[in-house]
N, C-alpha and C. Protein backbone atom coordinates (compact mmCIF):
# COMPACT_ATOMS: atom_id res chain seq x y z
N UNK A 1 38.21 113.73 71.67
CA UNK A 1 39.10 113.16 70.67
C UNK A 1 40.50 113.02 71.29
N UNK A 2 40.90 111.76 71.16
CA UNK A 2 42.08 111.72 71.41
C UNK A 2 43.66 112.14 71.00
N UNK A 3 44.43 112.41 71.34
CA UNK A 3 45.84 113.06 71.03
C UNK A 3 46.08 111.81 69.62
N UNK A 4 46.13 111.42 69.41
CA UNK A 4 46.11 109.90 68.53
C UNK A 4 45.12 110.39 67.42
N UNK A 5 43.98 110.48 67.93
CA UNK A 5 43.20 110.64 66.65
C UNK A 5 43.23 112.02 65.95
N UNK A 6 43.93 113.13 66.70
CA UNK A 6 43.66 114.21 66.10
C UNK A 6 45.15 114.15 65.52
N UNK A 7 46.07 113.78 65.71
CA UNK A 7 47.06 113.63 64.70
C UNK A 7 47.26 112.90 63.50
N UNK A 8 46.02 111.67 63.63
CA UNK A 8 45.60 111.26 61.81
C UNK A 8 44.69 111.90 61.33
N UNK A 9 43.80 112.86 61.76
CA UNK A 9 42.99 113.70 61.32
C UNK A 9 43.89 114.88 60.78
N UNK A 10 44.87 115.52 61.39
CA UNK A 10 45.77 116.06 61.24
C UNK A 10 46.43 115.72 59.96
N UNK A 11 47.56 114.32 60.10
CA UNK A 11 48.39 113.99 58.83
C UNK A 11 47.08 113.77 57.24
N UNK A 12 46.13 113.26 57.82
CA UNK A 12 45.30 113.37 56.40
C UNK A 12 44.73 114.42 55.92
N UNK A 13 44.80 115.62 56.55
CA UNK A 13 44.34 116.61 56.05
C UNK A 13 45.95 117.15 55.27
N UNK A 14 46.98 117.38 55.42
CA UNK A 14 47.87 117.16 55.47
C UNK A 14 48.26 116.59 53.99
N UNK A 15 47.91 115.52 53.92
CA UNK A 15 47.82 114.79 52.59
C UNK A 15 47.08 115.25 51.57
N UNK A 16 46.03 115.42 51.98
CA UNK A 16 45.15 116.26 50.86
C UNK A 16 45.41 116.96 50.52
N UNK A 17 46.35 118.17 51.28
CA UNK A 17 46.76 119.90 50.57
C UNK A 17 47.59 119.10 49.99
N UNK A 18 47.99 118.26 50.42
CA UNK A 18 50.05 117.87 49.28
C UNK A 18 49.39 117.33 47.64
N UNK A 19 48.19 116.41 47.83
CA UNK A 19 47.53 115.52 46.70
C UNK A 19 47.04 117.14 45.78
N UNK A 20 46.44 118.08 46.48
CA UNK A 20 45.93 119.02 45.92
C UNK A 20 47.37 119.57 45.31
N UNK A 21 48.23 120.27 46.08
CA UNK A 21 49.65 120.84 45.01
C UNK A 21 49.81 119.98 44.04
N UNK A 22 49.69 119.04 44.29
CA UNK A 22 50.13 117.94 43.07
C UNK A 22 49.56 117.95 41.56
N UNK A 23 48.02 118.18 42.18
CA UNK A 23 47.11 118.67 40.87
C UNK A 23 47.51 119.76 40.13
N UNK A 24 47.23 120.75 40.75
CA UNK A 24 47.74 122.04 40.45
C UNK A 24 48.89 122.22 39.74
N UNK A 25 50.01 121.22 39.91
CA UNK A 25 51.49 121.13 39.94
C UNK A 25 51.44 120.50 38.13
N UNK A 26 50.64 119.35 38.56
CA UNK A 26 50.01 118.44 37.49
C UNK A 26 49.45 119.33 36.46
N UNK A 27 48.90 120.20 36.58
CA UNK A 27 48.18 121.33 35.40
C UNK A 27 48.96 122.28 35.39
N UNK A 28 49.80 122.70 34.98
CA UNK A 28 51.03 124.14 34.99
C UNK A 28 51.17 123.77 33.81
N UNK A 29 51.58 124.98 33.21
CA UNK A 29 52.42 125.11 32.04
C UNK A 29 53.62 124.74 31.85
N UNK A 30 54.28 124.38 32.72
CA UNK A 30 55.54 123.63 32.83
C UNK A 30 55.47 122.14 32.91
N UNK A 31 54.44 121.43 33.36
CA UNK A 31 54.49 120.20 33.07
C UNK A 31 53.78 119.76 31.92
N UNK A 32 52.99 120.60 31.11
CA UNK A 32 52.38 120.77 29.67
C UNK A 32 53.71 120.40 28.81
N UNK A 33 54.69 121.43 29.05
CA UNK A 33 55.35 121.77 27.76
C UNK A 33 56.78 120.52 28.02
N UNK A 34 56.54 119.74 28.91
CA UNK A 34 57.61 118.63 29.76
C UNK A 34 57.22 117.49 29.01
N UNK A 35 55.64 117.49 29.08
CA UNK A 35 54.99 116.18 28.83
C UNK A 35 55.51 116.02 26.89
N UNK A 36 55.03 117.34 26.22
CA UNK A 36 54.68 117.75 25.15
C UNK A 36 56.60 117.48 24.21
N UNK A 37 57.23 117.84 25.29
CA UNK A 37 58.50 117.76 24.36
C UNK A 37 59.11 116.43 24.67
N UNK A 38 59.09 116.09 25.52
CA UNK A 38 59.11 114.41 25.69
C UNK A 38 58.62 113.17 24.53
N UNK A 39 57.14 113.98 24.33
CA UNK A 39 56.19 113.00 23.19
C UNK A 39 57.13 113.75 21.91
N UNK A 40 57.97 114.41 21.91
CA UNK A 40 58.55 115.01 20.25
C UNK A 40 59.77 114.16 20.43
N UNK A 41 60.42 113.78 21.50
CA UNK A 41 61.80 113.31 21.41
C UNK A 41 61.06 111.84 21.02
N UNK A 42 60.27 111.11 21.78
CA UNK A 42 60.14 109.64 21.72
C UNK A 42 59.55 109.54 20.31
N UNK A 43 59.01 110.54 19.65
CA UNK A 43 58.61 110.40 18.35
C UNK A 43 59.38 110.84 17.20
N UNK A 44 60.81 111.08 17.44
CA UNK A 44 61.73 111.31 16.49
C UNK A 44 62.46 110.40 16.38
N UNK A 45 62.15 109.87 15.13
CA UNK A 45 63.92 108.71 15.30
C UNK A 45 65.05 109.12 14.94
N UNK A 46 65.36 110.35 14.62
CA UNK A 46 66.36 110.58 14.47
C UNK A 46 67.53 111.12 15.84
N UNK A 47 66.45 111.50 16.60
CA UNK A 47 66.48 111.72 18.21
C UNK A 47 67.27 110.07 18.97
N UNK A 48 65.82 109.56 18.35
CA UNK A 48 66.22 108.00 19.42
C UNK A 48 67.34 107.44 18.67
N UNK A 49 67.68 107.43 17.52
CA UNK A 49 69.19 107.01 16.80
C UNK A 49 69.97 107.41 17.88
N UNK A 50 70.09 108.97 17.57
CA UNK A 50 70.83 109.28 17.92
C UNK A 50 71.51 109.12 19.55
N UNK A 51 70.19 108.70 20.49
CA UNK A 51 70.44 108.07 21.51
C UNK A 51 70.88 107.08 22.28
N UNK A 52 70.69 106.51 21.01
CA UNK A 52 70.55 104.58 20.92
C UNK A 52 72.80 104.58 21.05
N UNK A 53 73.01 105.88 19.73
CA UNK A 53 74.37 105.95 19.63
C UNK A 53 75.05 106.55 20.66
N UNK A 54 75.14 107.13 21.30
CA UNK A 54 75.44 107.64 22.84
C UNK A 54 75.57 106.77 23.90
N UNK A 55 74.12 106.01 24.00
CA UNK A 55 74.24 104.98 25.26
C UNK A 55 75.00 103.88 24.62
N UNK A 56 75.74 103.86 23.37
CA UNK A 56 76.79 102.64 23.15
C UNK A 56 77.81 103.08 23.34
N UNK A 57 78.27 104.09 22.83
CA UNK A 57 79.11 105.40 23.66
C UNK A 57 79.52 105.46 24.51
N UNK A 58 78.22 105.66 25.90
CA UNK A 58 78.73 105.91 27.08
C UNK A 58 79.03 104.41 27.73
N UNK A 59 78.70 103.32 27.51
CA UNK A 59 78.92 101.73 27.77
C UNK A 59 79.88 101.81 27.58
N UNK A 60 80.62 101.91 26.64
CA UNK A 60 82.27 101.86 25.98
C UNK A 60 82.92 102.73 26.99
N UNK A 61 82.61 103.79 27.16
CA UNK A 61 83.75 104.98 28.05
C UNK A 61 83.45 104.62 29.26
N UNK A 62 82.32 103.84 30.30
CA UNK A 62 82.05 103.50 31.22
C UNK A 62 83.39 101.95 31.37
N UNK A 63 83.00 101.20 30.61
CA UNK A 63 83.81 99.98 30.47
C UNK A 63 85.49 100.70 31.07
N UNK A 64 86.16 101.74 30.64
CA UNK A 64 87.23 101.68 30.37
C UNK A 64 87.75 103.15 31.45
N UNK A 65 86.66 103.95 31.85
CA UNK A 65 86.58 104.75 33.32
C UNK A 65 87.19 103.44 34.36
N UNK A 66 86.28 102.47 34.18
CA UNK A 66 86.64 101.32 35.43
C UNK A 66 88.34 101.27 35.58
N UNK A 67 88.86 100.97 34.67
CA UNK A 67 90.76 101.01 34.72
C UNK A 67 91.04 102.38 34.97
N UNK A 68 90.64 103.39 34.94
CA UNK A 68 91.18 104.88 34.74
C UNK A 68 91.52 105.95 33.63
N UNK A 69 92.18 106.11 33.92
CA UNK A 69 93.29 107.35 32.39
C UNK A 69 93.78 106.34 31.89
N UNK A 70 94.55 105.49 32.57
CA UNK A 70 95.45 104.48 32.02
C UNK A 70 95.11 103.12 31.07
N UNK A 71 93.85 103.34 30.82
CA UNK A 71 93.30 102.74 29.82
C UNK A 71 93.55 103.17 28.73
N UNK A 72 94.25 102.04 27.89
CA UNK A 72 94.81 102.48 25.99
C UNK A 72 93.58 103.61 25.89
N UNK A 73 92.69 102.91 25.73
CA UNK A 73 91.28 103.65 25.08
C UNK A 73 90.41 104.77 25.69
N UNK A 74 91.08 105.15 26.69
CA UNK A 74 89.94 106.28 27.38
C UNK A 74 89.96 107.43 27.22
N UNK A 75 91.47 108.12 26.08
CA UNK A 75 90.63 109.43 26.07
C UNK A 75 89.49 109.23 24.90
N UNK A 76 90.01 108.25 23.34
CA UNK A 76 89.33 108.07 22.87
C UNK A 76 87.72 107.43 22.68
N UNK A 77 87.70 106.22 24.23
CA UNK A 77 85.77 106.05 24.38
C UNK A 77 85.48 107.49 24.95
N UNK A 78 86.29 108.56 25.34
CA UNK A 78 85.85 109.72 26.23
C UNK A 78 85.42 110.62 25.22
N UNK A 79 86.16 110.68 24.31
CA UNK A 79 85.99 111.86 23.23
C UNK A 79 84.70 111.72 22.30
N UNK A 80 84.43 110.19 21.70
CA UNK A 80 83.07 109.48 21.26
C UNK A 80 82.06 109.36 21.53
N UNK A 81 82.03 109.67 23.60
CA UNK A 81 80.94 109.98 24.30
C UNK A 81 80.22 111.20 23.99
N UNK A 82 81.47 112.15 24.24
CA UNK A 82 81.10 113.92 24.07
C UNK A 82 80.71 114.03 22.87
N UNK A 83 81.50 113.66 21.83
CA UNK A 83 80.75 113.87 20.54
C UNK A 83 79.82 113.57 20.38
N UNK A 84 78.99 112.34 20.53
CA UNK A 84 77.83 111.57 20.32
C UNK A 84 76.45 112.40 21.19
N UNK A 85 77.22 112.87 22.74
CA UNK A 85 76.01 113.94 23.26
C UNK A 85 76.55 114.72 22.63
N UNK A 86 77.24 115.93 22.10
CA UNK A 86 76.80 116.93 21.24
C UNK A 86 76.18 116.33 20.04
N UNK A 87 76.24 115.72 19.44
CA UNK A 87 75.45 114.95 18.52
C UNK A 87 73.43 115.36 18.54
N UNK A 88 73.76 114.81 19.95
CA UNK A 88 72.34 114.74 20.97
C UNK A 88 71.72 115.94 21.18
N UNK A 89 72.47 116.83 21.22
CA UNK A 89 71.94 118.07 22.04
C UNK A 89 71.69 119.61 20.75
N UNK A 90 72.25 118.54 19.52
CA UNK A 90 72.07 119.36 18.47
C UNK A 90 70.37 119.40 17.87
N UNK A 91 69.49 118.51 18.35
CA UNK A 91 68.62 118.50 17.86
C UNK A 91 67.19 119.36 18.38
N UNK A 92 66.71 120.08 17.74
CA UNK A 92 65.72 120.87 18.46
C UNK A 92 64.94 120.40 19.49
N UNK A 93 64.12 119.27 19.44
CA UNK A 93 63.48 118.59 20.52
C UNK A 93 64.23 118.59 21.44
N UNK A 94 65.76 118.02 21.50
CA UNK A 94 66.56 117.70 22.89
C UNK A 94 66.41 119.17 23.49
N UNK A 95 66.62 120.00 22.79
CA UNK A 95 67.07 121.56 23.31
C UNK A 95 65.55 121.75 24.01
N UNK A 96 64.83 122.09 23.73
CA UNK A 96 63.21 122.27 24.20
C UNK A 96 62.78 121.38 25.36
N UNK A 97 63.31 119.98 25.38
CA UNK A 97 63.49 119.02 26.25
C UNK A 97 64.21 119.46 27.42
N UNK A 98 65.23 119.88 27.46
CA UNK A 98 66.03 120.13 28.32
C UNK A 98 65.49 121.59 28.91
N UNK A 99 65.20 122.17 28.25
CA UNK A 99 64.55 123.68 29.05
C UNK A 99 63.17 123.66 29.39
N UNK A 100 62.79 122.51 28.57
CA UNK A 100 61.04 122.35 29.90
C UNK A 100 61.34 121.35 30.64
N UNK A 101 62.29 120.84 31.00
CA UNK A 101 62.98 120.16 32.21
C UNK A 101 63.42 120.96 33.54
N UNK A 102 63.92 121.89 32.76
CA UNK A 102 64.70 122.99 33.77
C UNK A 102 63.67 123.61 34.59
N UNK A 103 62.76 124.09 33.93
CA UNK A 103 61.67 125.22 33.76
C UNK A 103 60.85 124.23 35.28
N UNK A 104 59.97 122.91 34.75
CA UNK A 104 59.65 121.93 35.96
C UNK A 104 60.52 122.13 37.01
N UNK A 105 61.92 121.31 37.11
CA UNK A 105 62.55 121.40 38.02
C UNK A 105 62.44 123.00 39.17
N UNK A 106 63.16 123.94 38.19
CA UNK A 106 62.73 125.15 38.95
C UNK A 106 61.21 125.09 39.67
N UNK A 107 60.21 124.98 38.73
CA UNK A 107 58.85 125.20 39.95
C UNK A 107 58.87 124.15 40.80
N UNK A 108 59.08 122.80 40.80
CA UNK A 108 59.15 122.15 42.03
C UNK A 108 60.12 122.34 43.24
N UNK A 109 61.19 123.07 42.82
CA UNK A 109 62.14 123.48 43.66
C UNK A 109 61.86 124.38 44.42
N UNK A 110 61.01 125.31 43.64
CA UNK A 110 60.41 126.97 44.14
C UNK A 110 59.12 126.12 44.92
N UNK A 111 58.58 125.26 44.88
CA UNK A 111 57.24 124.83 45.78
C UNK A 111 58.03 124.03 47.07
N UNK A 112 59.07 123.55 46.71
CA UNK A 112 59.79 122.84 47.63
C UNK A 112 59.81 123.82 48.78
N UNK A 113 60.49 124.73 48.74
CA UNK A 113 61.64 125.97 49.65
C UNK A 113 60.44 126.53 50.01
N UNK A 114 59.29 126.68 49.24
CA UNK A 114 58.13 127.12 50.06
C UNK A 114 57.76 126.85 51.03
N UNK A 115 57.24 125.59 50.58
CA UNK A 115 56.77 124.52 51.86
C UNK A 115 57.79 124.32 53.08
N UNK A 116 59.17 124.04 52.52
CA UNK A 116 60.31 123.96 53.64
C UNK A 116 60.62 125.30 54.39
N UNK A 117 60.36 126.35 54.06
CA UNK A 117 60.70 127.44 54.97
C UNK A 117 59.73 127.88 55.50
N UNK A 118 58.32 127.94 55.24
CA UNK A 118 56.57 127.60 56.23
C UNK A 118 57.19 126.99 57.24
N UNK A 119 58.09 125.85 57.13
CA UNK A 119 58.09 125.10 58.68
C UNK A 119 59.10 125.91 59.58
N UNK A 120 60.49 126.19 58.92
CA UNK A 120 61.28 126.46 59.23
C UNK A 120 62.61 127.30 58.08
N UNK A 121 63.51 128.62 58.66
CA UNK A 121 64.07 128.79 57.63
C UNK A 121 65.47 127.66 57.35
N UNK A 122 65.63 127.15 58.50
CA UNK A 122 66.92 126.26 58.42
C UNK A 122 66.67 124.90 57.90
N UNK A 123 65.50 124.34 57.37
CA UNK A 123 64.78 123.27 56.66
C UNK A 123 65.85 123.63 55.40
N UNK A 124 66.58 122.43 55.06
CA UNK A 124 67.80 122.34 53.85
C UNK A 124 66.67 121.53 52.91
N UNK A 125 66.52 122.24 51.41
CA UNK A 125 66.14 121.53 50.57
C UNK A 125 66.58 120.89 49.50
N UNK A 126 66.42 120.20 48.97
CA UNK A 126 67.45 119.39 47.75
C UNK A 126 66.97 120.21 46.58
N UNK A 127 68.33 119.59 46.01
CA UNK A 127 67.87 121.21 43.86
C UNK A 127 68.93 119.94 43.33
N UNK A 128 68.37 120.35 42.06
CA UNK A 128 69.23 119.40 41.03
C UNK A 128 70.33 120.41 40.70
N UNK A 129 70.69 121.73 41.19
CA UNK A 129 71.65 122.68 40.97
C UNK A 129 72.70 122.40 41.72
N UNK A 130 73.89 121.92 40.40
CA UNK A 130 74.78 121.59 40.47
C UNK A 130 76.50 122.63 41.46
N UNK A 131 75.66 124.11 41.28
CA UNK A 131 76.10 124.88 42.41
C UNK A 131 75.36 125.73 42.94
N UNK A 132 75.14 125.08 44.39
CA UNK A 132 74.27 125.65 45.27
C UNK A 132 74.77 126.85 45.81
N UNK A 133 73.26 127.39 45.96
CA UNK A 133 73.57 129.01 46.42
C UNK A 133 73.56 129.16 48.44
N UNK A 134 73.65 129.92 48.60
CA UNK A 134 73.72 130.19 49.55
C UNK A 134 75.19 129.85 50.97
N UNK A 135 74.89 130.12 51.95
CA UNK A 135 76.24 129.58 53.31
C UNK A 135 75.45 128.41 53.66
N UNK A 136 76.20 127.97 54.62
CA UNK A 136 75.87 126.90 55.92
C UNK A 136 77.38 125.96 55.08
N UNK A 137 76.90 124.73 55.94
CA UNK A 137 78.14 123.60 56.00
C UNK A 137 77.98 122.49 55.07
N UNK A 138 76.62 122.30 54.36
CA UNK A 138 76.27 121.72 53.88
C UNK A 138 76.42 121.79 52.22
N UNK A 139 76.47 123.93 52.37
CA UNK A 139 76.82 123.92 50.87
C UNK A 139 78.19 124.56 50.03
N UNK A 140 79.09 124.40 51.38
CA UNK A 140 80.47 124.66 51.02
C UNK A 140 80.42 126.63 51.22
N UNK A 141 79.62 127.06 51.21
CA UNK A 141 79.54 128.39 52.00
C UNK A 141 80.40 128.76 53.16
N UNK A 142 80.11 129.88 53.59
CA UNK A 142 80.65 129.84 54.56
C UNK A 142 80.09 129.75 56.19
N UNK A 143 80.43 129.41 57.21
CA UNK A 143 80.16 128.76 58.18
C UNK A 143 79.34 129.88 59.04
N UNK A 144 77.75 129.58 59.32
CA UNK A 144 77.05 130.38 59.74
C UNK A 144 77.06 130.51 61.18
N UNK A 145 77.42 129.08 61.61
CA UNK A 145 77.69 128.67 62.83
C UNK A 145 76.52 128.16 63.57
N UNK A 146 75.51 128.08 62.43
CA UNK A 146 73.86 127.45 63.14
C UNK A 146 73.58 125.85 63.13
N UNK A 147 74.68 125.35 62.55
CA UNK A 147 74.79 123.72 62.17
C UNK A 147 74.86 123.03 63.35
N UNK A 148 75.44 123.18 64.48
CA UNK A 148 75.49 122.43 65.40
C UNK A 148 74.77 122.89 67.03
């Protein structure tokens, strides 16, 4: 067998464990309760009102971000935004929504760093966490000195 062929024998086996996490990933209790609160938001209209009023909201405060502060109207499209998502975030589905969001995110993140530190520990992985933990240069930490 050639160096060639045992490296697509290789990447497709390869594929299969990833197609297999996927299943697995696919059947969790976290993508149950993702799927499940999703089908409660799209089936509330008082939800999707209330969404419908936000994304006119955020159009308006987007429109008037473009000029700056110095737009007559921007603290006020700014203040109509926030209100309209607290509006949003008052409703039980959104709340349940948002924490079997989190809940997913976390296990794909935690399967991520898995898989990425199997190869290597200096393999940088992406997170929807808005402040990242750890040093290096990448995450405003402090300088490990392994970056270059």
């Amino acid at each position: 067998m050639s160096i060639m062929e045992q490296q697509t024998l290789d990447m497709s086996a390869l594929l299969m464990e990833a197609y297999n996490i996927g299943d697995l990933i696919n059947a969790s209790r976290e993508v149950t309760e993702y799927l499940v609160s999703k089908q409660a938001i799209e089936a509330s209209s008082g939800v999707q009102e209330a969404v419908k009023h936000f994304e006119k909201k955020k159009v308006l405060f987007e429109e008037c971000e473009r000029f700056g502060r110095f737009h007559p109207d921007f603290n006020r499209a700014m203040d109509e935004m926030k209100d309209a998502q607290d509006r949003l975030n008052q409703f039980a589905e959104v709340v349940r929504f948002k924490q079997a969001e989190k809940a997913l995110d976390d296990l794909l993140h935690e399967v991520s760093t898995t898989i990425a530190y199997a190869v290597s520990e200096s393999v940088k992985v992406p997170s929807n966490d808005p402040l990242p933990k750890g040093g290096g240069c990448s995450t405003g930490g402090g300088c490990s000195g392994k970056c270059s």
